[in-house]
C-alpha atoms as a PDB file:
ATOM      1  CA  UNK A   1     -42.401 159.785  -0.699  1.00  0.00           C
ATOM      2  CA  UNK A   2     -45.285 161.452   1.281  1.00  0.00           C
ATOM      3  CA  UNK A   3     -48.925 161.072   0.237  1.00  0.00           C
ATOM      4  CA  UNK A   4     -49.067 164.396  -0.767  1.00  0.00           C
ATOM      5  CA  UNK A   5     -46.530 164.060  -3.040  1.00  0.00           C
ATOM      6  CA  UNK A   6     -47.604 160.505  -4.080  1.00  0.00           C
ATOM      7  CA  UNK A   7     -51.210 161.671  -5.464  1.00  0.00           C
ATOM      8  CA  UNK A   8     -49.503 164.715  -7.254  1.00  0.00           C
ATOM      9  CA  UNK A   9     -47.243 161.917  -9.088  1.00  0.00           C
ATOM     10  CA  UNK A  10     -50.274 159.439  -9.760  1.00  0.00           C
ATOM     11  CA  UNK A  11     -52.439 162.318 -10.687  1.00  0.00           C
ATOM     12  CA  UNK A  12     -49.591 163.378 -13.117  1.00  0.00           C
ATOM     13  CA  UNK A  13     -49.954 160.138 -14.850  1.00  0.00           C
ATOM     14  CA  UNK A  14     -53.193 160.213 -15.223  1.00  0.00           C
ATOM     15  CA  UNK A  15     -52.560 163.647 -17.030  1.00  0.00           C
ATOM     16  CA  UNK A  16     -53.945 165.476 -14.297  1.00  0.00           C
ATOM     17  CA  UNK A  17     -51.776 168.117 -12.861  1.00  0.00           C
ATOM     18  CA  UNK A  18     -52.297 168.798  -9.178  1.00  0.00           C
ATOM     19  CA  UNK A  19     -51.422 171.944  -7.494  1.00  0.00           C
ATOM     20  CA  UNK A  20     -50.324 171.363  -3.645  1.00  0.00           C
ATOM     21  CA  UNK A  21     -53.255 173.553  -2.352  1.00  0.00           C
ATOM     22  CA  UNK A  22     -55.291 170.963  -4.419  1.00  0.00           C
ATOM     23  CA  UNK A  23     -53.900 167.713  -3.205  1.00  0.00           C
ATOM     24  CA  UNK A  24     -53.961 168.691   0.453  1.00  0.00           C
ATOM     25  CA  UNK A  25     -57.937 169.436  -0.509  1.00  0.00           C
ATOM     26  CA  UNK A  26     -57.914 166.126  -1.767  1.00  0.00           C
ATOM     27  CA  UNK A  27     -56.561 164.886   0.680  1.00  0.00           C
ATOM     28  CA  UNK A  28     -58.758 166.191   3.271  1.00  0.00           C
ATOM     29  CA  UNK A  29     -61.600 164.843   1.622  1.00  0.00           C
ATOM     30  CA  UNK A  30     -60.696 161.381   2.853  1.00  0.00           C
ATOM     31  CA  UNK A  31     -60.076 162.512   6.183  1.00  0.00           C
ATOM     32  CA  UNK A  32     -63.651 163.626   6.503  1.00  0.00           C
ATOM     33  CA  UNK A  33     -65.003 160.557   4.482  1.00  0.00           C
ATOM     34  CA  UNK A  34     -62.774 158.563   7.181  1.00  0.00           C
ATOM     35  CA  UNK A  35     -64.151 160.286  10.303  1.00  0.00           C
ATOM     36  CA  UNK A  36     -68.424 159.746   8.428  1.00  0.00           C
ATOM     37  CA  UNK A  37     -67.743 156.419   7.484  1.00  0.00           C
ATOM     38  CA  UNK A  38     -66.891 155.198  10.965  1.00  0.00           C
ATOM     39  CA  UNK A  39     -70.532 156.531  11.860  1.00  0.00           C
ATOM     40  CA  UNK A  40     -72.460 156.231   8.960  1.00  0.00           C
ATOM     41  CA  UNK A  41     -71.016 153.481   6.970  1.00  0.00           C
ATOM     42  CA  UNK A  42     -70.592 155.668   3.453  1.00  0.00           C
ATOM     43  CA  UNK A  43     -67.741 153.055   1.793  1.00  0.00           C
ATOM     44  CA  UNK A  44     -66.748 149.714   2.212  1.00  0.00           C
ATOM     45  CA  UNK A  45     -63.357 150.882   1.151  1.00  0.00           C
ATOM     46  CA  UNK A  46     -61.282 151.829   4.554  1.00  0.00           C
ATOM     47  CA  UNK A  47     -57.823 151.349   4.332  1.00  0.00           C
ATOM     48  CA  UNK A  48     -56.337 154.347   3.225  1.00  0.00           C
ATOM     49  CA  UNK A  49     -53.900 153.792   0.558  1.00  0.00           C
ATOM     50  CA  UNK A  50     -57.112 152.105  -1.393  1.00  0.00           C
ATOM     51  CA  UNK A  51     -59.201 154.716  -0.842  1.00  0.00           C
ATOM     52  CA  UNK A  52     -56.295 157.269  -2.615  1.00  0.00           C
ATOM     53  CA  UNK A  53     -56.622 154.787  -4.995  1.00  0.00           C
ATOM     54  CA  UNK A  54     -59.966 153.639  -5.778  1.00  0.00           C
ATOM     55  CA  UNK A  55     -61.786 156.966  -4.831  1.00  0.00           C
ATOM     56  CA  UNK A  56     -59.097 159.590  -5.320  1.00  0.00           C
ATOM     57  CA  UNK A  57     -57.494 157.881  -8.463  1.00  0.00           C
ATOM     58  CA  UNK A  58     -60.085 156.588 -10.141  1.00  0.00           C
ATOM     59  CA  UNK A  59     -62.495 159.012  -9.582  1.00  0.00           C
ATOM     60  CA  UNK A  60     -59.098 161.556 -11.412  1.00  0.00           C
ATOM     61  CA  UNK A  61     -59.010 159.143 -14.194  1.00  0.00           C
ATOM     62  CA  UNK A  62     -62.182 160.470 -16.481  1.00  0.00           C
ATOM     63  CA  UNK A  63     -61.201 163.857 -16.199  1.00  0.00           C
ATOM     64  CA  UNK A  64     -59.874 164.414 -20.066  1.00  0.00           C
ATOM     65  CA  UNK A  65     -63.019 162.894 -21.383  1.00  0.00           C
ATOM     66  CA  UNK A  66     -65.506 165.980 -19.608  1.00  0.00           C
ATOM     67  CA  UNK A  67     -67.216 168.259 -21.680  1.00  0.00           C
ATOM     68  CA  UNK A  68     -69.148 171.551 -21.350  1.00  0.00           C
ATOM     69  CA  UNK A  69     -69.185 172.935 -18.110  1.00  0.00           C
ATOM     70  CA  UNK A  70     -72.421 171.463 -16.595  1.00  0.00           C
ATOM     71  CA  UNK A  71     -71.845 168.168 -15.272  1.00  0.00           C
ATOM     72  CA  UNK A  72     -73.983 165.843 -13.513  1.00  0.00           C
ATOM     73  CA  UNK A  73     -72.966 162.537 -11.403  1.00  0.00           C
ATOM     74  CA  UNK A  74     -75.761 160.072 -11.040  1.00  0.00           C
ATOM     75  CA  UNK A  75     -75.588 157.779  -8.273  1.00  0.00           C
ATOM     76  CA  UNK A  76     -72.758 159.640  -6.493  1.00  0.00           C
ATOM     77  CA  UNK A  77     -72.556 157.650  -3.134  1.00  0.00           C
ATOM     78  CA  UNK A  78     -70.382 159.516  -1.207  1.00  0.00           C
ATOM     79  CA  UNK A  79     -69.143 162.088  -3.664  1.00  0.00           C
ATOM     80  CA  UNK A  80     -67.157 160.002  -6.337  1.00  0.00           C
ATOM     81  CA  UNK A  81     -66.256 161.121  -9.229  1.00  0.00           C
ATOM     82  CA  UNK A  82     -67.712 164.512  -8.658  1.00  0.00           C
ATOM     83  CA  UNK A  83     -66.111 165.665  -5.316  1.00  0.00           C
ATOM     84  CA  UNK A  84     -62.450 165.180  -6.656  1.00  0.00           C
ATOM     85  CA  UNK A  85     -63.140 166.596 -10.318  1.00  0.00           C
ATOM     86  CA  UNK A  86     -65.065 170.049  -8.686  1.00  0.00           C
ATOM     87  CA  UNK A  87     -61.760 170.243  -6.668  1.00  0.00           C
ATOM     88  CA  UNK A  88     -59.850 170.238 -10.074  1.00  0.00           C
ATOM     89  CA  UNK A  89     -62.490 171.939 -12.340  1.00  0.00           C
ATOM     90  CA  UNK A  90     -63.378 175.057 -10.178  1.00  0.00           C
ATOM     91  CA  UNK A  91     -64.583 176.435 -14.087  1.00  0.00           C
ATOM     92  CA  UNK A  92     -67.265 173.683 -14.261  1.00  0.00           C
ATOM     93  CA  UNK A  93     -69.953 173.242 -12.345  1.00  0.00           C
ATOM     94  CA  UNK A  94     -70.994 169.708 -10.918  1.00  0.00           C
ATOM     95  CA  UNK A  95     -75.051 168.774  -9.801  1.00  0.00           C
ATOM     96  CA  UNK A  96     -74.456 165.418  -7.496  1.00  0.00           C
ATOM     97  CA  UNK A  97     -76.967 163.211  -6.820  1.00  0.00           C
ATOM     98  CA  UNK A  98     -77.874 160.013  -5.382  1.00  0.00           C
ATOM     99  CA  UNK A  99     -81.299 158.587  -3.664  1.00  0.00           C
ATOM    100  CA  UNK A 100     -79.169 157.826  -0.032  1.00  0.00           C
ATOM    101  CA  UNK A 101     -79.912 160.889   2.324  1.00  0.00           C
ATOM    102  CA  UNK A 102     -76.896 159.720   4.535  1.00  0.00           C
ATOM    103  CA  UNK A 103     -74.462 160.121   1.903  1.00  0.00           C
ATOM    104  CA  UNK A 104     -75.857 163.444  -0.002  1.00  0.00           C
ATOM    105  CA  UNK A 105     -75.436 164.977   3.730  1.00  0.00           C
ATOM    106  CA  UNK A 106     -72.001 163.790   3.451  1.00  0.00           C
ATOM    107  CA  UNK A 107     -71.478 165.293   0.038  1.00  0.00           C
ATOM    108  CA  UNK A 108     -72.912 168.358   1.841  1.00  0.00           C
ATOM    109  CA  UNK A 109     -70.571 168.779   4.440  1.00  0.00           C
ATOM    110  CA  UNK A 110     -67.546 167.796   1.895  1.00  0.00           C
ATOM    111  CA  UNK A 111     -68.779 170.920   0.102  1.00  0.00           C
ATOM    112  CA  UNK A 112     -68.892 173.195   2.709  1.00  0.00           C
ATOM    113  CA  UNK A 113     -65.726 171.941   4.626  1.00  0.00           C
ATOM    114  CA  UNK A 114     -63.273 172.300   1.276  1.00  0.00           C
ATOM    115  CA  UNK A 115     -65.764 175.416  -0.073  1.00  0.00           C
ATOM    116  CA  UNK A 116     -66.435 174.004  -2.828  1.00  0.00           C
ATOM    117  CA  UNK A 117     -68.899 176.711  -4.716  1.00  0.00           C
ATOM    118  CA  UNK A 118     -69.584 174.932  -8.102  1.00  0.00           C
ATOM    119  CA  UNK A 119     -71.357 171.523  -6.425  1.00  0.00           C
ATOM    120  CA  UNK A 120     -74.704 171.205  -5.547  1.00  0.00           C
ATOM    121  CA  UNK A 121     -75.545 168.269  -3.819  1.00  0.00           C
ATOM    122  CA  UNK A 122     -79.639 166.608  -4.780  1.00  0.00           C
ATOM    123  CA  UNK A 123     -81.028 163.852  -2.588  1.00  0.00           C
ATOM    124  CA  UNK A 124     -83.279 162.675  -5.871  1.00  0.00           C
ATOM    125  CA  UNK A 125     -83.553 159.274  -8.209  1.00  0.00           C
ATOM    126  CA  UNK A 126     -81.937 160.598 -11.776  1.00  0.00           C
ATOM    127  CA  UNK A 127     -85.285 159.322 -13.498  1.00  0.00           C
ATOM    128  CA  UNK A 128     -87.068 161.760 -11.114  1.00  0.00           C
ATOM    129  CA  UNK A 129     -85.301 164.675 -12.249  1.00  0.00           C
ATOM    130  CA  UNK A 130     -86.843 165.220 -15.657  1.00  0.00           C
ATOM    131  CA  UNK A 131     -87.548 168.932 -16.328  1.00  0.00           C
ATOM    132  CA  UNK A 132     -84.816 169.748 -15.396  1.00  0.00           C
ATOM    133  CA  UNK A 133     -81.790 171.805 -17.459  1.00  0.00           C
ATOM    134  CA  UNK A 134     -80.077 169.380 -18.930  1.00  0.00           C
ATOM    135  CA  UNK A 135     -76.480 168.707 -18.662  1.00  0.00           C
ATOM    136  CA  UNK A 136     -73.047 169.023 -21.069  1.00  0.00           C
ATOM    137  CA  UNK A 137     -72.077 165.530 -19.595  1.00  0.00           C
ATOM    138  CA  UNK A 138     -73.694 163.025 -17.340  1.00  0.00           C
ATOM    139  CA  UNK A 139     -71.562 160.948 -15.044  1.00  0.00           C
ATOM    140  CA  UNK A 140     -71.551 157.379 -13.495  1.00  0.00           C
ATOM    141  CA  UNK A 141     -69.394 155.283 -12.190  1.00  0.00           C
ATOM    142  CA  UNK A 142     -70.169 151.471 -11.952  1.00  0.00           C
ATOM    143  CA  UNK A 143     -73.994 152.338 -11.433  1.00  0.00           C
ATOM    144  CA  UNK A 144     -75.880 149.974 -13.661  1.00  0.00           C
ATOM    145  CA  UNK A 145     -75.950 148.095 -16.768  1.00  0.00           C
ATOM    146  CA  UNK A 146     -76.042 150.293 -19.959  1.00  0.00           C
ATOM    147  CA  UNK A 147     -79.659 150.024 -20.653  1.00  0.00           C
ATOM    148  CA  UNK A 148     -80.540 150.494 -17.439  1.00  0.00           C
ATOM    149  CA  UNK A 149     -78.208 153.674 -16.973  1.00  0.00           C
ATOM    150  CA  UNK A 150     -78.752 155.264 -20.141  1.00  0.00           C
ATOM    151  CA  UNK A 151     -82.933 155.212 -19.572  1.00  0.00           C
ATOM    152  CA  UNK A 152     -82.641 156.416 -16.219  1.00  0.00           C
ATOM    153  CA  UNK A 153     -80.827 159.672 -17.242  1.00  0.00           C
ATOM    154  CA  UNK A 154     -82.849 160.280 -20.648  1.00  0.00           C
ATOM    155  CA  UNK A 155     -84.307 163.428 -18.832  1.00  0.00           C
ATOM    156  CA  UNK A 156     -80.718 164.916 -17.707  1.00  0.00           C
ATOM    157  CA  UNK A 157     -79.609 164.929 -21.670  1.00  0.00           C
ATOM    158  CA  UNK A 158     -80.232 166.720 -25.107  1.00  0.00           C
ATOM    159  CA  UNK A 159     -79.203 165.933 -28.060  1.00  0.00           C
ATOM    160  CA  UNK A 160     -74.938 166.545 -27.567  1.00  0.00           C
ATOM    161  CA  UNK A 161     -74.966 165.594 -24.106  1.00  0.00           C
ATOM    162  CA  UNK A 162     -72.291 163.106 -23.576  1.00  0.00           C
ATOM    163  CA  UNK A 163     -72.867 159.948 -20.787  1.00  0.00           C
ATOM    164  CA  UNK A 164     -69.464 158.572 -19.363  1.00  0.00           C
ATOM    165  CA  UNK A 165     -69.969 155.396 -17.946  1.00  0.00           C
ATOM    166  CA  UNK A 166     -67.291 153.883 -15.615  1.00  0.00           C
ATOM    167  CA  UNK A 167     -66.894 150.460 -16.104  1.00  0.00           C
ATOM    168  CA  UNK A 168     -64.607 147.975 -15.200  1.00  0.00           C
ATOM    169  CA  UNK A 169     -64.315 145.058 -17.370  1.00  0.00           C
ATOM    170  CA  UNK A 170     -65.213 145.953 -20.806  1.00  0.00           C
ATOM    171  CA  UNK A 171     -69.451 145.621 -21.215  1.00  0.00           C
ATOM    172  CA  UNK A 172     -69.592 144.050 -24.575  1.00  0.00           C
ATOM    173  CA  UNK A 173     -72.567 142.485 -23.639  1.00  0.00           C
ATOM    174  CA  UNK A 174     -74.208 145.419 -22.394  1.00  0.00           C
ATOM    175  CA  UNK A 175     -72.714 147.646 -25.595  1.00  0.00           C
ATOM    176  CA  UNK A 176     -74.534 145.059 -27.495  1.00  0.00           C
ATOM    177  CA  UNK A 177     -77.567 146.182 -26.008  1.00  0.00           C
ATOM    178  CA  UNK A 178     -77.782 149.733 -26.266  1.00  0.00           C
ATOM    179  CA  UNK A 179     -80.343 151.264 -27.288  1.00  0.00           C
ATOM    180  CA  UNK A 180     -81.071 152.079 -30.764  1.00  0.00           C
ATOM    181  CA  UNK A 181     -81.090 156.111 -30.615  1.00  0.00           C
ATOM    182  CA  UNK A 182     -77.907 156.480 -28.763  1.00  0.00           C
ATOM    183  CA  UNK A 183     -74.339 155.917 -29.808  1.00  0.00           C
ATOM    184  CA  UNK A 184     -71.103 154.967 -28.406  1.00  0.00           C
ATOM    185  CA  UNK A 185     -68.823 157.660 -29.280  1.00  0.00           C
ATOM    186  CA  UNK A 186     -66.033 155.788 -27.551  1.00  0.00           C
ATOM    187  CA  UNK A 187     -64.550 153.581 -25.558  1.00  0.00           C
ATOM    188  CA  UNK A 188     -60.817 153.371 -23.472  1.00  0.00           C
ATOM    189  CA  UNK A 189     -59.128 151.714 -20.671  1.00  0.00           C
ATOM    190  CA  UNK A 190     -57.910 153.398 -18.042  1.00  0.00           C
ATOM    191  CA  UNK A 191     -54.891 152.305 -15.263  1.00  0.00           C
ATOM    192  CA  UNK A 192     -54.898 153.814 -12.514  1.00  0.00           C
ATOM    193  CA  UNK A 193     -51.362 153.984 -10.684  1.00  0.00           C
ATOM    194  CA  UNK A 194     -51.725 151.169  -7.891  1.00  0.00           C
ATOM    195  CA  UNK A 195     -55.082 149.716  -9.571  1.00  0.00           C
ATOM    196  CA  UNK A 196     -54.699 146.942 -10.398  1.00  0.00           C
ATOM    197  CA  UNK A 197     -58.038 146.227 -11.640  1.00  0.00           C
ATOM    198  CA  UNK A 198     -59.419 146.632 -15.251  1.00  0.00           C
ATOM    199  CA  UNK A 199     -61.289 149.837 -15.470  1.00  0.00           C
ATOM    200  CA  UNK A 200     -63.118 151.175 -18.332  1.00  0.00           C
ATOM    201  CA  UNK A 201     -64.668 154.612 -19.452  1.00  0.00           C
ATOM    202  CA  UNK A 202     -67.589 154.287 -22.388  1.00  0.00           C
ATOM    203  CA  UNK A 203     -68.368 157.756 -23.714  1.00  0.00           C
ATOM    204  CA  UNK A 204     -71.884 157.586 -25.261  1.00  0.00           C
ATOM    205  CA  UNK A 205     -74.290 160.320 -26.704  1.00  0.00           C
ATOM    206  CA  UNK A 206     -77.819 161.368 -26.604  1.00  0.00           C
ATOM    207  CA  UNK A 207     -80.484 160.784 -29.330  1.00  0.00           C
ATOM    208  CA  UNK A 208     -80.411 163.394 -31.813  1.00  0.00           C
ATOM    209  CA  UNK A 209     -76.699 163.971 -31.350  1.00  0.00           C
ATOM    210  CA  UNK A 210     -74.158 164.402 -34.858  1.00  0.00           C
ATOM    211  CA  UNK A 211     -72.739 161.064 -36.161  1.00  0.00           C
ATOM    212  CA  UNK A 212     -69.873 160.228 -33.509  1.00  0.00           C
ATOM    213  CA  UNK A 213     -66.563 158.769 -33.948  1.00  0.00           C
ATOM    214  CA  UNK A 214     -66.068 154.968 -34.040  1.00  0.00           C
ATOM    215  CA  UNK A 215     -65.681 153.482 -31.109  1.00  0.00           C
ATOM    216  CA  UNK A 216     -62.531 153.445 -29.556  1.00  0.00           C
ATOM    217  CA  UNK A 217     -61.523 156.323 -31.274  1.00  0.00           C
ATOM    218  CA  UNK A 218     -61.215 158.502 -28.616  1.00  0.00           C
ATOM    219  CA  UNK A 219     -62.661 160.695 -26.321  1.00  0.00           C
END
């Protein structure tokens, strides 16, 4: 099987349907990511079946849980989640941001290589962007404990804005600790085809949102 056709079939079971004009862009975003981070040092993750995997894959695996059609993705090192799900979601459009001006000039040149028109990349802290619009859903993969996370993007939220946070073993701990005002809407596990370790997405939402669902209920 070829890698094109590989990611198509992983995506698949992830119940994301790739096109072929969408895989190859996929694709192509690891060549370039291959070529910077031989220079620049974006990813410890070089081999390139795991970087299908854990960047590709994983980054594919929260896409039924978006909503709205302003996303944001705080602390987006080198473009992951939001570079794969703009490929797949040219409808939506996707702010990414992270404090590293290395890797948001990455993100920049992913953008303009594969034409992506719905990502802007920002070279800003998430607390620092308060003022601004805020967002239908607020991404973050593996970025910081729950507290932490959820009062660094207060100002990216309203009430209705939901926060999917990537995890990988499941935070009871830091679930224990949320904050009062907000409320975990729900909570799944996610496999990744070829991951073999435990991931987790946590869908939580803003103060001032509707009663959610229980937990684990479902996206």
């Amino acid at each position: 099987m070829s890698e094109l056709e590989q990611l198509i079939d992983s995506a698949a079971a992830l119940e994301v349907g790739l096109c072929a004009a969408q895989a190859r862009a996929l694709l192509r975003l690891l060549d370039e990511l291959g070529a910077w981070n031989k220079a620049y040092n974006l990813t410890a993750i070089t081999e390139r079946s795991a970087m299908l995997t854990q960047h590709l894959l994983d980054s594919l695996s929260v896409q039924p849980d978006l909503a709205g059609s302003r996303i944001a993705d705080v602390g987006t090192g080198a473009g992951f989640p939001g570079l794969p799900l703009a490929l797949v979601n040219p409808a939506r459009h996707f702010t990414l941001i992270d404090s590293s001006g290395k890797k948001i000039r990455f993100v920049a040149h992913a953008v303009r290589t594969l034409g992506l028109g719905n990502v802007e990349a920002v070279q800003r802290r998430a607390e620092d962007m308060s003022g601004v619009a805020p967002f239908d859903t607020v991404l973050a993969r593996a970025l910081a404990p729950l507290p932490q996370l959820l009062a660094s993007v207060a100002g990216l939220c309203a009430p209705g804005t939901r926060v999917l946070a990537m995890k990988g073993r499941y935070p009871a701990a830091e679930i224990a600790a949320l904050p009062a005002a907000w409320q975990l809407a729900a909570s799944r596990p996610v496999r990744a085809p070829g991951l073999a370790a435990e991931r987790h997405v946590l869908t939580l939402v803003a103060p001032g949102s509707r009663p959610a669902a229980r937990p684990g209920a479902g996206a």
